[in-house]
N, C-alpha and C. Protein backbone atom coordinates (compact mmCIF):
# COMPACT_ATOMS: atom_id res chain seq x y z
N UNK A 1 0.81 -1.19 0.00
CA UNK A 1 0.00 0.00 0.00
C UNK A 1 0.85 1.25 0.00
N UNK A 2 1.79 0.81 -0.48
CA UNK A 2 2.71 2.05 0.12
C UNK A 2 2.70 2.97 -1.57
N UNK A 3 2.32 2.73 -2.44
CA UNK A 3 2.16 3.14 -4.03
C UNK A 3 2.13 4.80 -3.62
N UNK A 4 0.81 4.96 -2.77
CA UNK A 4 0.13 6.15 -2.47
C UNK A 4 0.91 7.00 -1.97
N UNK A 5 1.67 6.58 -0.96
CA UNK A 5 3.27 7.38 -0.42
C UNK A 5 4.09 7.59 -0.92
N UNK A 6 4.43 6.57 -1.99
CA UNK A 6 5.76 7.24 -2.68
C UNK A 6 5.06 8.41 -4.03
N UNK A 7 3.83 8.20 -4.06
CA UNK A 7 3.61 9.18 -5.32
C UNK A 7 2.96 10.42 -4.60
N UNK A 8 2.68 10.74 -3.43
CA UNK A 8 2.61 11.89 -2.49
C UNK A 8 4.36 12.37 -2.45
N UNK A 9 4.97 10.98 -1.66
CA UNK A 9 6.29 11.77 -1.80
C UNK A 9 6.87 12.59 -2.80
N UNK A 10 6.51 12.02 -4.23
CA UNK A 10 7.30 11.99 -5.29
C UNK A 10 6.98 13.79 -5.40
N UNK A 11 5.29 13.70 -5.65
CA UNK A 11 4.50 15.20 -5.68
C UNK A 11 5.69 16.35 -4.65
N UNK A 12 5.12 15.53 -3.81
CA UNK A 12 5.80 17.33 -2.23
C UNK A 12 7.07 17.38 -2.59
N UNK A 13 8.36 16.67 -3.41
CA UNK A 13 10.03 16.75 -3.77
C UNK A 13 9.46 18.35 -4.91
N UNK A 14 8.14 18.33 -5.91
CA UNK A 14 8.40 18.77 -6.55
C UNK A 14 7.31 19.49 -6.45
N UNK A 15 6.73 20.13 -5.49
CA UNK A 15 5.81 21.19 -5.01
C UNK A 15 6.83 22.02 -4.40
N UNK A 16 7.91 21.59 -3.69
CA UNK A 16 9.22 21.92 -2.81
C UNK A 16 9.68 23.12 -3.31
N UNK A 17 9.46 22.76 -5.22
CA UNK A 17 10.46 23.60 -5.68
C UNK A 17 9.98 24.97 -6.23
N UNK A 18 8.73 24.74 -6.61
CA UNK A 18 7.67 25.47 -7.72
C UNK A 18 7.92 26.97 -7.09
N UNK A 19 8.07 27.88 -7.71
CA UNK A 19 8.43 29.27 -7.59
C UNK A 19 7.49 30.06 -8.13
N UNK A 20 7.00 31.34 -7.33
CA UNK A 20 6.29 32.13 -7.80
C UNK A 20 6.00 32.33 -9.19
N UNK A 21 6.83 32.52 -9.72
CA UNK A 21 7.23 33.50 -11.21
C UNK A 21 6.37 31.91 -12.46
N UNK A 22 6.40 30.79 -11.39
CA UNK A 22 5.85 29.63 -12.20
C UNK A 22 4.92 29.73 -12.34
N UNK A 23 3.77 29.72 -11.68
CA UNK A 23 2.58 29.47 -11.41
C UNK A 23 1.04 30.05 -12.37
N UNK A 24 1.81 30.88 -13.47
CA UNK A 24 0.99 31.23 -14.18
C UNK A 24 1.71 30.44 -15.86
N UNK A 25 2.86 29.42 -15.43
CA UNK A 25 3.11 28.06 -16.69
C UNK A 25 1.71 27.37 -16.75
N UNK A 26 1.62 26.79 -18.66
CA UNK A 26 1.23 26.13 -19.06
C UNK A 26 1.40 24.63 -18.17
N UNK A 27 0.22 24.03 -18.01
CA UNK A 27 1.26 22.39 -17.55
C UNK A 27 0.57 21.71 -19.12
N UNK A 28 0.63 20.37 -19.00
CA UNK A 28 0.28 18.76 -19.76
C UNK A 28 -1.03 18.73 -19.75
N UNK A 29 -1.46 19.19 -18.71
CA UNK A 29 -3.24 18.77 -18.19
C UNK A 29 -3.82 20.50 -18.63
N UNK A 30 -4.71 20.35 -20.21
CA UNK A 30 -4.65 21.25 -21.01
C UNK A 30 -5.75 22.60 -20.20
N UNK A 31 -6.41 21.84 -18.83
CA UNK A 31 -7.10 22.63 -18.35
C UNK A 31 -6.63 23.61 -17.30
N UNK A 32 -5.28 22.99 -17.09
CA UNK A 32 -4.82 23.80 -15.37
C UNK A 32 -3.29 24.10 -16.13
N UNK A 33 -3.06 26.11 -15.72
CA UNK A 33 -2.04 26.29 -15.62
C UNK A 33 -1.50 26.18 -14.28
N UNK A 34 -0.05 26.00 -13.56
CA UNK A 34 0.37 25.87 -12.34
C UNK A 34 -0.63 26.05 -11.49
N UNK A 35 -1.35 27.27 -11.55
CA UNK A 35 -1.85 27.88 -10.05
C UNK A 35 -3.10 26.92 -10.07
N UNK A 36 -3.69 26.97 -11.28
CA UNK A 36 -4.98 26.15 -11.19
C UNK A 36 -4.87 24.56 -10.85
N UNK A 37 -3.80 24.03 -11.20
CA UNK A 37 -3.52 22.48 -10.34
C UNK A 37 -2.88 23.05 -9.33
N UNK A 38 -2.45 23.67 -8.60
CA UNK A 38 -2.36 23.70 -7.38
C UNK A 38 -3.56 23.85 -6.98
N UNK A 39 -4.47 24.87 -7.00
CA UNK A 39 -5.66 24.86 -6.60
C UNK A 39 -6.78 23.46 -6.47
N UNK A 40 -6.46 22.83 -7.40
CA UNK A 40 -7.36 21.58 -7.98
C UNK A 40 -6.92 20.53 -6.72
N UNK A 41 -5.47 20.81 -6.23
CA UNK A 41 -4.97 19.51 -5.40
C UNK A 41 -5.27 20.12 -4.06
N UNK A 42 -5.49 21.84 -3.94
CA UNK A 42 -5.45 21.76 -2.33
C UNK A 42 -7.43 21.97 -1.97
N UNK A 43 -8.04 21.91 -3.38
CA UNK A 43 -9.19 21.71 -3.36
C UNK A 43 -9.71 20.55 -3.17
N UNK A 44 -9.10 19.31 -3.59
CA UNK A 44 -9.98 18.15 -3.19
C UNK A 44 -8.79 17.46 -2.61
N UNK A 45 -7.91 17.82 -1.64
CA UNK A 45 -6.85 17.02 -0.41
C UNK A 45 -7.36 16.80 0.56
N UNK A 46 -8.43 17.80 1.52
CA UNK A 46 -9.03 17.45 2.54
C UNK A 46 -10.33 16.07 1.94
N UNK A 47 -10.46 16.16 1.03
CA UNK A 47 -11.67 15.03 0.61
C UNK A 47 -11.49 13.43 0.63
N UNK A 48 -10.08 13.71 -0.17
CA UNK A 48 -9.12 12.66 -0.47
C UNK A 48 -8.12 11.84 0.74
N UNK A 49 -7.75 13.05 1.45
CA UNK A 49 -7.45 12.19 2.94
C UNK A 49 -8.60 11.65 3.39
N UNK A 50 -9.64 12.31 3.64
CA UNK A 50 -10.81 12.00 4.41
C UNK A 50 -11.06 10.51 3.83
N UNK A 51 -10.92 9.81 2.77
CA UNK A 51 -11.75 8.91 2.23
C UNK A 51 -10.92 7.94 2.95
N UNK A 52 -9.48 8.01 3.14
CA UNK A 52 -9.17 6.72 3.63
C UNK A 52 -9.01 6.60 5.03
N UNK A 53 -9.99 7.83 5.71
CA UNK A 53 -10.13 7.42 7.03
C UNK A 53 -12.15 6.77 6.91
N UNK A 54 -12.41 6.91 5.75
CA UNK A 54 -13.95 6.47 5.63
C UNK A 54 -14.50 7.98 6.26
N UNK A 55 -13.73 9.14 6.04
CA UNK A 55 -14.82 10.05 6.89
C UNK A 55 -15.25 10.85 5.30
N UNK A 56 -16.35 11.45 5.35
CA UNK A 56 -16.43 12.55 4.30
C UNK A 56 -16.12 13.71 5.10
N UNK A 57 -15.23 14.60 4.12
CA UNK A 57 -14.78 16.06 4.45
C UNK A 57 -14.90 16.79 3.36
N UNK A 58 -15.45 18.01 3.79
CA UNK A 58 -15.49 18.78 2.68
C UNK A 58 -14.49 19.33 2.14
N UNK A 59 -14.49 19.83 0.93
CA UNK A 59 -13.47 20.58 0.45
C UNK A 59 -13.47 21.82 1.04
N UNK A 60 -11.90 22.25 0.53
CA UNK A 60 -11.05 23.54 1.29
C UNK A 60 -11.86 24.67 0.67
N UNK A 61 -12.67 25.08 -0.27
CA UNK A 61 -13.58 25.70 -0.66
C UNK A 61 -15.16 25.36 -1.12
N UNK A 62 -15.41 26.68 -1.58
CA UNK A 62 -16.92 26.52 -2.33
C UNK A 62 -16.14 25.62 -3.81
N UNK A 63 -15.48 25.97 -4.43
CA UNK A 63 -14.96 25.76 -5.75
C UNK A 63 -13.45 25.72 -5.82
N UNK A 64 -13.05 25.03 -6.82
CA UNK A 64 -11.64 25.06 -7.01
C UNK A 64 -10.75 26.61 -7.12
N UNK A 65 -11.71 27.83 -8.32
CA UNK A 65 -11.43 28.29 -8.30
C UNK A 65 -11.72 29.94 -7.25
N UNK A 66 -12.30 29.47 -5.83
CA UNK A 66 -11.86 30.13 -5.31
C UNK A 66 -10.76 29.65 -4.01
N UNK A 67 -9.87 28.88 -4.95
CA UNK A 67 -8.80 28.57 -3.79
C UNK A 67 -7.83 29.50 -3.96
N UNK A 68 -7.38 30.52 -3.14
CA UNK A 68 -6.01 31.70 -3.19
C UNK A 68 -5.01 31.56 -2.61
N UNK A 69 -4.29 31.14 -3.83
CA UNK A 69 -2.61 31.47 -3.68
C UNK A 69 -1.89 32.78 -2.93
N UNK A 70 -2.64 33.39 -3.19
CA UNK A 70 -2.01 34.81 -2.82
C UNK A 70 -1.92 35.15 -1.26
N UNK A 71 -2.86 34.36 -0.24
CA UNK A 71 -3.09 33.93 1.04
C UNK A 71 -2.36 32.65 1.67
N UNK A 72 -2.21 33.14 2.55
CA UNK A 72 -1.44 31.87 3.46
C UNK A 72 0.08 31.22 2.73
N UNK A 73 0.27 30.46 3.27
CA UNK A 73 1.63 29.88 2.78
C UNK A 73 1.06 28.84 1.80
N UNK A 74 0.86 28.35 0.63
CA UNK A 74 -0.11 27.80 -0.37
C UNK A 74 1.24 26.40 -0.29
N UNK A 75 2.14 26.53 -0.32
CA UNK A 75 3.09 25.23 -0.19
C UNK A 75 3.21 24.57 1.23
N UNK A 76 2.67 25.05 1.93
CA UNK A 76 3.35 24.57 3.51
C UNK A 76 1.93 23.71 3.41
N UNK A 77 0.81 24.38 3.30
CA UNK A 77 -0.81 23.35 2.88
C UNK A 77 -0.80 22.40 2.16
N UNK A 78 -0.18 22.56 1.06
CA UNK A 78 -0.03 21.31 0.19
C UNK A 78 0.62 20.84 0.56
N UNK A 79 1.77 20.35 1.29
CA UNK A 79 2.42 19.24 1.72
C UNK A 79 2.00 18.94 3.25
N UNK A 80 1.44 19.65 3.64
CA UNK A 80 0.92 19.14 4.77
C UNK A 80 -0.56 17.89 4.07
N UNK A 81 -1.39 18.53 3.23
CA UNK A 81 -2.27 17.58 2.93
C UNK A 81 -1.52 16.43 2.18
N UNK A 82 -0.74 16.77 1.41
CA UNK A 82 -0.13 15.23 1.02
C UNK A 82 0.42 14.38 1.97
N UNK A 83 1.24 14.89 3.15
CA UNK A 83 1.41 13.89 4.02
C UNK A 83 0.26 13.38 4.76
N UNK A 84 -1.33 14.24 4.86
CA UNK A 84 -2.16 13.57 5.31
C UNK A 84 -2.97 12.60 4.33
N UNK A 85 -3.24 12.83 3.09
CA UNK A 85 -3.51 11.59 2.37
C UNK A 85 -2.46 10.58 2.23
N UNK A 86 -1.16 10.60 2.74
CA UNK A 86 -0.26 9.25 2.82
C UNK A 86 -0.58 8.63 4.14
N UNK A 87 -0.61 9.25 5.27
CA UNK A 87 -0.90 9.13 6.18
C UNK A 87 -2.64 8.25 6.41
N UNK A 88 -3.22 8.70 5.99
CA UNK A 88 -4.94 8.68 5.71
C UNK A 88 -4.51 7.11 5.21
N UNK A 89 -4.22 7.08 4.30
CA UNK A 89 -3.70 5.71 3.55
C UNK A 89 -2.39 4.96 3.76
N UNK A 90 -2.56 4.86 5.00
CA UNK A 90 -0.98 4.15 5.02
C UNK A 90 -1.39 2.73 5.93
N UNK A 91 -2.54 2.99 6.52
CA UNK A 91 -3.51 1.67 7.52
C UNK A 91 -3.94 0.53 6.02
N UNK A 92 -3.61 -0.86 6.44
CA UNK A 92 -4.50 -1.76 5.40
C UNK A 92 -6.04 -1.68 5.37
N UNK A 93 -6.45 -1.09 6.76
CA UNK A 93 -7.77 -0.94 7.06
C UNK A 93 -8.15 0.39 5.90
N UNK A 94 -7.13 1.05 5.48
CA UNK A 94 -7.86 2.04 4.44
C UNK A 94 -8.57 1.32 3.11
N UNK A 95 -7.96 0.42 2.65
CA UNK A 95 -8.01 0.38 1.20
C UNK A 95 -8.98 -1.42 1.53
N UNK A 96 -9.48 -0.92 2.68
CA UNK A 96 -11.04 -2.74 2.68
C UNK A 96 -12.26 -1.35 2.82
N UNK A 97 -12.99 -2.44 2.09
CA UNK A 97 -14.28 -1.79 2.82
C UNK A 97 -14.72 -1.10 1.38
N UNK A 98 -15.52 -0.01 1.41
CA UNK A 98 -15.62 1.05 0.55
C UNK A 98 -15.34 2.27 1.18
N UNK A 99 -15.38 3.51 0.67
CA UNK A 99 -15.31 4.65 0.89
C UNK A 99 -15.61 5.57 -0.18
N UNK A 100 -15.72 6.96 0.10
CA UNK A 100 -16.14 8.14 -0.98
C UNK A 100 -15.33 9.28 -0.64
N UNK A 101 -15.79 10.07 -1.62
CA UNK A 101 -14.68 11.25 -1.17
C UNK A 101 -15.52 12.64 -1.36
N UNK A 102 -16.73 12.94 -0.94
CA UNK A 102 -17.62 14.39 -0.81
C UNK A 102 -18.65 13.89 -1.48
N UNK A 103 -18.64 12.86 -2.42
CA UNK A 103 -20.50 12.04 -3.52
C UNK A 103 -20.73 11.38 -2.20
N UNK A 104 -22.21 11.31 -2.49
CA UNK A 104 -22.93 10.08 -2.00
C UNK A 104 -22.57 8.77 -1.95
N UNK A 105 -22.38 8.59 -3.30
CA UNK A 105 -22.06 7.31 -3.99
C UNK A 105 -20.70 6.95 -3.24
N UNK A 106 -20.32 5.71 -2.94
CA UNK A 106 -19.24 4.53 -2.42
C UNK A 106 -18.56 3.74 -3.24
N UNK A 107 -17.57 3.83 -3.50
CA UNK A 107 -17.22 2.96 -4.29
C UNK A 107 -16.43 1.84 -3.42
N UNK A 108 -15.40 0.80 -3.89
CA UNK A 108 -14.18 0.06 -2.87
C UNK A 108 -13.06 0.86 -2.83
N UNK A 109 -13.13 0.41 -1.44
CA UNK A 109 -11.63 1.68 -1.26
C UNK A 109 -10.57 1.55 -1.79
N UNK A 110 -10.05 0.40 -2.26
CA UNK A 110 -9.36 0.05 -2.80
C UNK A 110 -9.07 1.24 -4.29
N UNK A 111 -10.56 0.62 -4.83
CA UNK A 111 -10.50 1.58 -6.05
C UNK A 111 -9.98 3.05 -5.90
N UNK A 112 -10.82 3.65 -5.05
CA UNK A 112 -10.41 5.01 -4.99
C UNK A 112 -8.79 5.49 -4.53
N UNK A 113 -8.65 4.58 -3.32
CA UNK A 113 -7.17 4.22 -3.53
C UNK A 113 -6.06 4.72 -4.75
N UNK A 114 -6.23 3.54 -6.01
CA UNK A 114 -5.79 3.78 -6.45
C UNK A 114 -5.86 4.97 -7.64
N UNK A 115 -7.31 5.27 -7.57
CA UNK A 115 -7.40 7.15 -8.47
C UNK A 115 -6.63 7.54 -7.67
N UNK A 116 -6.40 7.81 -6.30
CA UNK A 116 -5.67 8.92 -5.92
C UNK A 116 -4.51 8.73 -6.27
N UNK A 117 -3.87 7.69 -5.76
CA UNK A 117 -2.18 7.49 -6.66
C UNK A 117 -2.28 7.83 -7.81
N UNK A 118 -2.87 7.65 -8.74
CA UNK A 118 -2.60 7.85 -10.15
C UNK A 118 -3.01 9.37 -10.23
N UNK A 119 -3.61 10.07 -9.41
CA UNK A 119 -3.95 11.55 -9.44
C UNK A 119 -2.45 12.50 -8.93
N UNK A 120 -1.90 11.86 -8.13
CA UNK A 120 -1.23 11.91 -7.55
C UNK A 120 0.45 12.29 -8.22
N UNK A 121 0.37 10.94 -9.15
CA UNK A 121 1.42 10.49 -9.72
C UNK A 121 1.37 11.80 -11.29
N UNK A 122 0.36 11.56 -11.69
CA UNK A 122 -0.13 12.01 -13.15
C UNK A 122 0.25 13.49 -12.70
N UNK A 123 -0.59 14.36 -11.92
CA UNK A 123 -0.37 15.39 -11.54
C UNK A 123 0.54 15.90 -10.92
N UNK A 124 1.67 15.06 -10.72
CA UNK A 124 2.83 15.44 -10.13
C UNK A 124 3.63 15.68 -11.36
N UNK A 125 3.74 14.54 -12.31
CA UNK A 125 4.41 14.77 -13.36
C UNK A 125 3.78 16.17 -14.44
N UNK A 126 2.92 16.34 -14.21
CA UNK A 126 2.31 17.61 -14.86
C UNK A 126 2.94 19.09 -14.30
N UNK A 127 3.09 18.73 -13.22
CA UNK A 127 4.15 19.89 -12.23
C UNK A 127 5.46 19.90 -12.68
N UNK A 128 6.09 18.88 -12.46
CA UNK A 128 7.47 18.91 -12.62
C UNK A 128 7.52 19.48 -13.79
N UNK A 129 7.29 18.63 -15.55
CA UNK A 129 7.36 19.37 -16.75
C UNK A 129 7.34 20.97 -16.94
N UNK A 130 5.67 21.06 -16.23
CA UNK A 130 5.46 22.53 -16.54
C UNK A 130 6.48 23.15 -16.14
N UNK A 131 7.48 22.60 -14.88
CA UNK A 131 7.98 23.88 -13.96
C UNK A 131 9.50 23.40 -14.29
N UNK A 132 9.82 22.64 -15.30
CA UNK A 132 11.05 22.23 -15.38
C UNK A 132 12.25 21.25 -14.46
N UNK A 133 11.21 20.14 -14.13
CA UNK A 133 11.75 19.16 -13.08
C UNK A 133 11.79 17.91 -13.22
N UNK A 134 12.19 17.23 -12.63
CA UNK A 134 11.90 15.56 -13.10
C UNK A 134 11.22 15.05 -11.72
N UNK A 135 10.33 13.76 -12.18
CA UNK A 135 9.66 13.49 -10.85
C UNK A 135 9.95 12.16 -11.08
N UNK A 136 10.40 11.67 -9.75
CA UNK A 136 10.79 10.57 -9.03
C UNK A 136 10.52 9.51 -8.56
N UNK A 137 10.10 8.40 -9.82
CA UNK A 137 8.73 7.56 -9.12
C UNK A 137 9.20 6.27 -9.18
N UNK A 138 9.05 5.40 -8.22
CA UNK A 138 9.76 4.12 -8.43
C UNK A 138 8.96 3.36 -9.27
N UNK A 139 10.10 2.86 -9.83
CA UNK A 139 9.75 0.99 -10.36
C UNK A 139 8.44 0.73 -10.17
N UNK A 140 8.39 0.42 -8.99
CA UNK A 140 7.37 -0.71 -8.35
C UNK A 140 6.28 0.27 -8.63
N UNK A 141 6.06 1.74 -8.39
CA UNK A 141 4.61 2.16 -8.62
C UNK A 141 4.45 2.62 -9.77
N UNK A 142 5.66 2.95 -10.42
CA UNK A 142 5.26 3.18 -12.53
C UNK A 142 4.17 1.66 -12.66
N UNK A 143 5.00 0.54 -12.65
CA UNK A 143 4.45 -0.58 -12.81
C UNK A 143 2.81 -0.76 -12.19
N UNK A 144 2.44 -0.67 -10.98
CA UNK A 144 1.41 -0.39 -10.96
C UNK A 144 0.65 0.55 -10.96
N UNK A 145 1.09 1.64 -11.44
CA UNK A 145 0.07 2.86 -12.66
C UNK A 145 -0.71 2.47 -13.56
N UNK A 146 0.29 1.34 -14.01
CA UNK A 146 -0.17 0.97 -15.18
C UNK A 146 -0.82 -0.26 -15.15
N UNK A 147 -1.06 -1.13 -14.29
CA UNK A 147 -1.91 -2.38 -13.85
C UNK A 147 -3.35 -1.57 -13.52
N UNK A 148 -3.62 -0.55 -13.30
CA UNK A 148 -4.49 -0.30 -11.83
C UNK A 148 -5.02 1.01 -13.14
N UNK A 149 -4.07 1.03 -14.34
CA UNK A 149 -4.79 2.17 -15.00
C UNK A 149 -5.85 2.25 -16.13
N UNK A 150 -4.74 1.11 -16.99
CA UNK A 150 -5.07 0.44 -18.07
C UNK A 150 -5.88 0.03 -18.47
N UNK A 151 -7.11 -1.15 -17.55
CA UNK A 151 -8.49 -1.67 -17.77
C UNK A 151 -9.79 -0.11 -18.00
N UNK A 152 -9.47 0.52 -17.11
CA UNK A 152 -10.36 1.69 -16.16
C UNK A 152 -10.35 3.11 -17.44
N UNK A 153 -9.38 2.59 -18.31
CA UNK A 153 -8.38 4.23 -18.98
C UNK A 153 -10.13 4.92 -19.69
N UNK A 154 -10.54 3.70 -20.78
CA UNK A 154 -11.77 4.04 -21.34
C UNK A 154 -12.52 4.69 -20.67
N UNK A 155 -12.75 4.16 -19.63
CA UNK A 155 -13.94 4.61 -18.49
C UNK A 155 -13.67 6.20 -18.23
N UNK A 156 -12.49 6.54 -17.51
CA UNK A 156 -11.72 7.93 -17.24
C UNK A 156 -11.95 8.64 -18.40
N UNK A 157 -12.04 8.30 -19.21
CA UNK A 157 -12.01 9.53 -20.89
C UNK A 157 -13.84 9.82 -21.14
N UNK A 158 -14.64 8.45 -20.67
CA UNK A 158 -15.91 8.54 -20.60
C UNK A 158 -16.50 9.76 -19.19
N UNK A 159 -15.63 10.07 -18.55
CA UNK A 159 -15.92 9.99 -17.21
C UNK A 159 -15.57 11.66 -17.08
N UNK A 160 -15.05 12.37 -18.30
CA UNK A 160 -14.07 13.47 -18.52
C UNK A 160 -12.63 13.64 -17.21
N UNK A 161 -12.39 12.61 -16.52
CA UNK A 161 -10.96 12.36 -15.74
C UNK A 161 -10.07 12.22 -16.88
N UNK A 162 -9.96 11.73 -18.30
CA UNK A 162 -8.76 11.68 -18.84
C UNK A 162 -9.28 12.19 -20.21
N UNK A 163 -8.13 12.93 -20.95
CA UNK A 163 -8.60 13.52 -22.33
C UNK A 163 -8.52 12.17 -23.47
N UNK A 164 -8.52 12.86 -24.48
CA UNK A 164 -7.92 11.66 -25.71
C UNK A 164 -6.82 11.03 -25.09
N UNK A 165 -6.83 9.60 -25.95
CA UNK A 165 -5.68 8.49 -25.60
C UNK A 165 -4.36 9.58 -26.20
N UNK A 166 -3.13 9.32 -26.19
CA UNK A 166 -1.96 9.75 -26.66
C UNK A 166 -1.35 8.37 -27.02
N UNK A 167 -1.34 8.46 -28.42
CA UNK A 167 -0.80 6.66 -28.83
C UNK A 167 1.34 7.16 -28.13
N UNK A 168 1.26 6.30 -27.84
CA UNK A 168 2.71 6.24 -27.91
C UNK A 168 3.46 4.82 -28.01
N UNK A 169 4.45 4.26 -28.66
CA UNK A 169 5.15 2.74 -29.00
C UNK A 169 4.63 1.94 -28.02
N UNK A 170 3.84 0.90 -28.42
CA UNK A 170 4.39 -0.31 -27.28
C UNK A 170 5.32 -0.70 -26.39
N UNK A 171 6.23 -0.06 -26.69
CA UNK A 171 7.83 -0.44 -26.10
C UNK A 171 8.55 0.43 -25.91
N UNK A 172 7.50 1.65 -25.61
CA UNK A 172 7.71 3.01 -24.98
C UNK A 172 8.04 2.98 -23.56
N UNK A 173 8.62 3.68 -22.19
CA UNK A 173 8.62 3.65 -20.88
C UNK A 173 7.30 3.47 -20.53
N UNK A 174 7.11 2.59 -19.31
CA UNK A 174 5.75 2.51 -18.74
C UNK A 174 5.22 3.61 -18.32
N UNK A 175 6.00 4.54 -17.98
CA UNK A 175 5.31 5.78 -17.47
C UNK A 175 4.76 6.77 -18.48
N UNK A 176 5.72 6.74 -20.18
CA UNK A 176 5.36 7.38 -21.06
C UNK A 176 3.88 6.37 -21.31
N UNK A 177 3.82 5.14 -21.31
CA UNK A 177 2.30 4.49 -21.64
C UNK A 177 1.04 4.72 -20.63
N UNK A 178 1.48 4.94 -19.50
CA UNK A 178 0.67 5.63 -18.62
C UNK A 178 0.01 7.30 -18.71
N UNK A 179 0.94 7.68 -19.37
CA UNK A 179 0.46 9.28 -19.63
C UNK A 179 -0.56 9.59 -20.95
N UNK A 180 0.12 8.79 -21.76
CA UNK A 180 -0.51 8.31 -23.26
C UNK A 180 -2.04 7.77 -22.75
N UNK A 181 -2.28 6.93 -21.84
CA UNK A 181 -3.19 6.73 -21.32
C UNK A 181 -4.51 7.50 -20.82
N UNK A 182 -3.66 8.67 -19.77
CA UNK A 182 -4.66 10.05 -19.07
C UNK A 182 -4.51 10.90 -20.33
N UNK A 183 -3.96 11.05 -22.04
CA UNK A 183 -4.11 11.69 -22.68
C UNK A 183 -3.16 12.57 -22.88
N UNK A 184 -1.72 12.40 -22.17
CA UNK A 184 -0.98 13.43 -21.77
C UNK A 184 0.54 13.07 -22.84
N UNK A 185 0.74 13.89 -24.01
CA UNK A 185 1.77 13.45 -24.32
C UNK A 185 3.45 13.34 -23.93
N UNK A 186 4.15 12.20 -23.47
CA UNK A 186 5.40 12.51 -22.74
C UNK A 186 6.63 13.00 -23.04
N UNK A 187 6.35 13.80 -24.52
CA UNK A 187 7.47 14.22 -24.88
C UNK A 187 6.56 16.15 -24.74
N UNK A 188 5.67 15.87 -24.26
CA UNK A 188 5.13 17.59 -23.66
C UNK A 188 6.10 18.56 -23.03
N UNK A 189 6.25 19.61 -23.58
CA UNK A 189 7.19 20.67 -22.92
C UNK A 189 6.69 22.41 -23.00
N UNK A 190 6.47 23.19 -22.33
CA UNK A 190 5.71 24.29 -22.12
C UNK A 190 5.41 24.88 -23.63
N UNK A 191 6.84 24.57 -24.21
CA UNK A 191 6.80 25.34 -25.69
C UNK A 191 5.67 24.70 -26.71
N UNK A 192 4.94 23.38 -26.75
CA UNK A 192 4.22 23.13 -26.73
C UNK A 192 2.59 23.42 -26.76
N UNK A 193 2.32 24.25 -25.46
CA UNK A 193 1.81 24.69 -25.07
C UNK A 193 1.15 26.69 -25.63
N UNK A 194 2.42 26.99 -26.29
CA UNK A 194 2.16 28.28 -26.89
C UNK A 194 1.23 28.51 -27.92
């Protein structure tokens, strides 16, 4: 269970770094520049911890976009909530059972589980690029990105969670087939973006 920790970890190495002057970069994820995935992650972190204690919590706002950067220390929050969704998820008792995260609706915790890693992971690497970084993800959880992504990918594009597929080689990096997956091409770079 530890997937969820190292791709929180991987995130807060490279939230660590993100600098003012960034935050109005293009990222990969064609809807959020910097500030707006920051916003997006410190908007649904209290939800997302909450699920793997089985509690519902609301989000840190009415809306994503009235989450402000310009208030409070906006990095010291985000890594505080990422260590509480590692934390939230670090019990085996998180990922039995079902749980939700602010819907009605329940899914297995398990499942949600693993959206968040892959939210986690995906959106971390969307940071680093935009902001000129590399993100740090082991072996063992590239590999299951892509077990835990792959069946579900259709569904996510049905679901508007992932854009168009991004074909990339068969015998491409697992992580480049994972991104190709959420729609995200891995040779993406801001210039791109212009």
């Amino acid at each position: 269970m530890s997937h969820l920790s190292d791709a929180a970890g991987a995130m807060a190495a490279v939230v660590r770094t993100i600098t003012a002057d960034q935050l109005a970069e293009p990222t990969p994820c064609a809807k959020y520049d910097v500030r707006a995935l920051l916003n997006h992650l410190l908007f649904w972190g209290p939800s997302l911890a909450g699920a793997g204690r089985k509690e519902v919590v609301a989000p840190l706002a009415a809306a994503e976009s009235d989450v402000d950067l310009t208030t409070g220390d906006w990095r010291a929050d985000l890594l505080e909530l990422l260590d509480r969704m590692a934390s939230a998820w670090a019990p085996r008792s998180a990922w039995e059972g079902v749980t939700g995260f602010g819907e009605p609706r329940e899914m297995p915790a398990a499942v949600i589980g693993d959206m968040i890693t892959g939210e986690l992971a995906v959106h971390g690497w969307d940071l680093a690029v935009a902001t000129g970084q590399l993100l740090d993800l082991p072996a063992p959880l590239v590999a299951h990105l892509w077990e835990s992504m792959a069946a579900p990918a259709a569904q996510g594009r049905e679901m508007g969670l992932f854009g168009p597929e991004v074909t990339v080689p068969a015998d491409a990096p697992t992580l480049d087939r994972v991104l190709g997956l959420t729609g995200r091409d891995p040779a993406w770079t801001p210039v791109h973006a212009m």
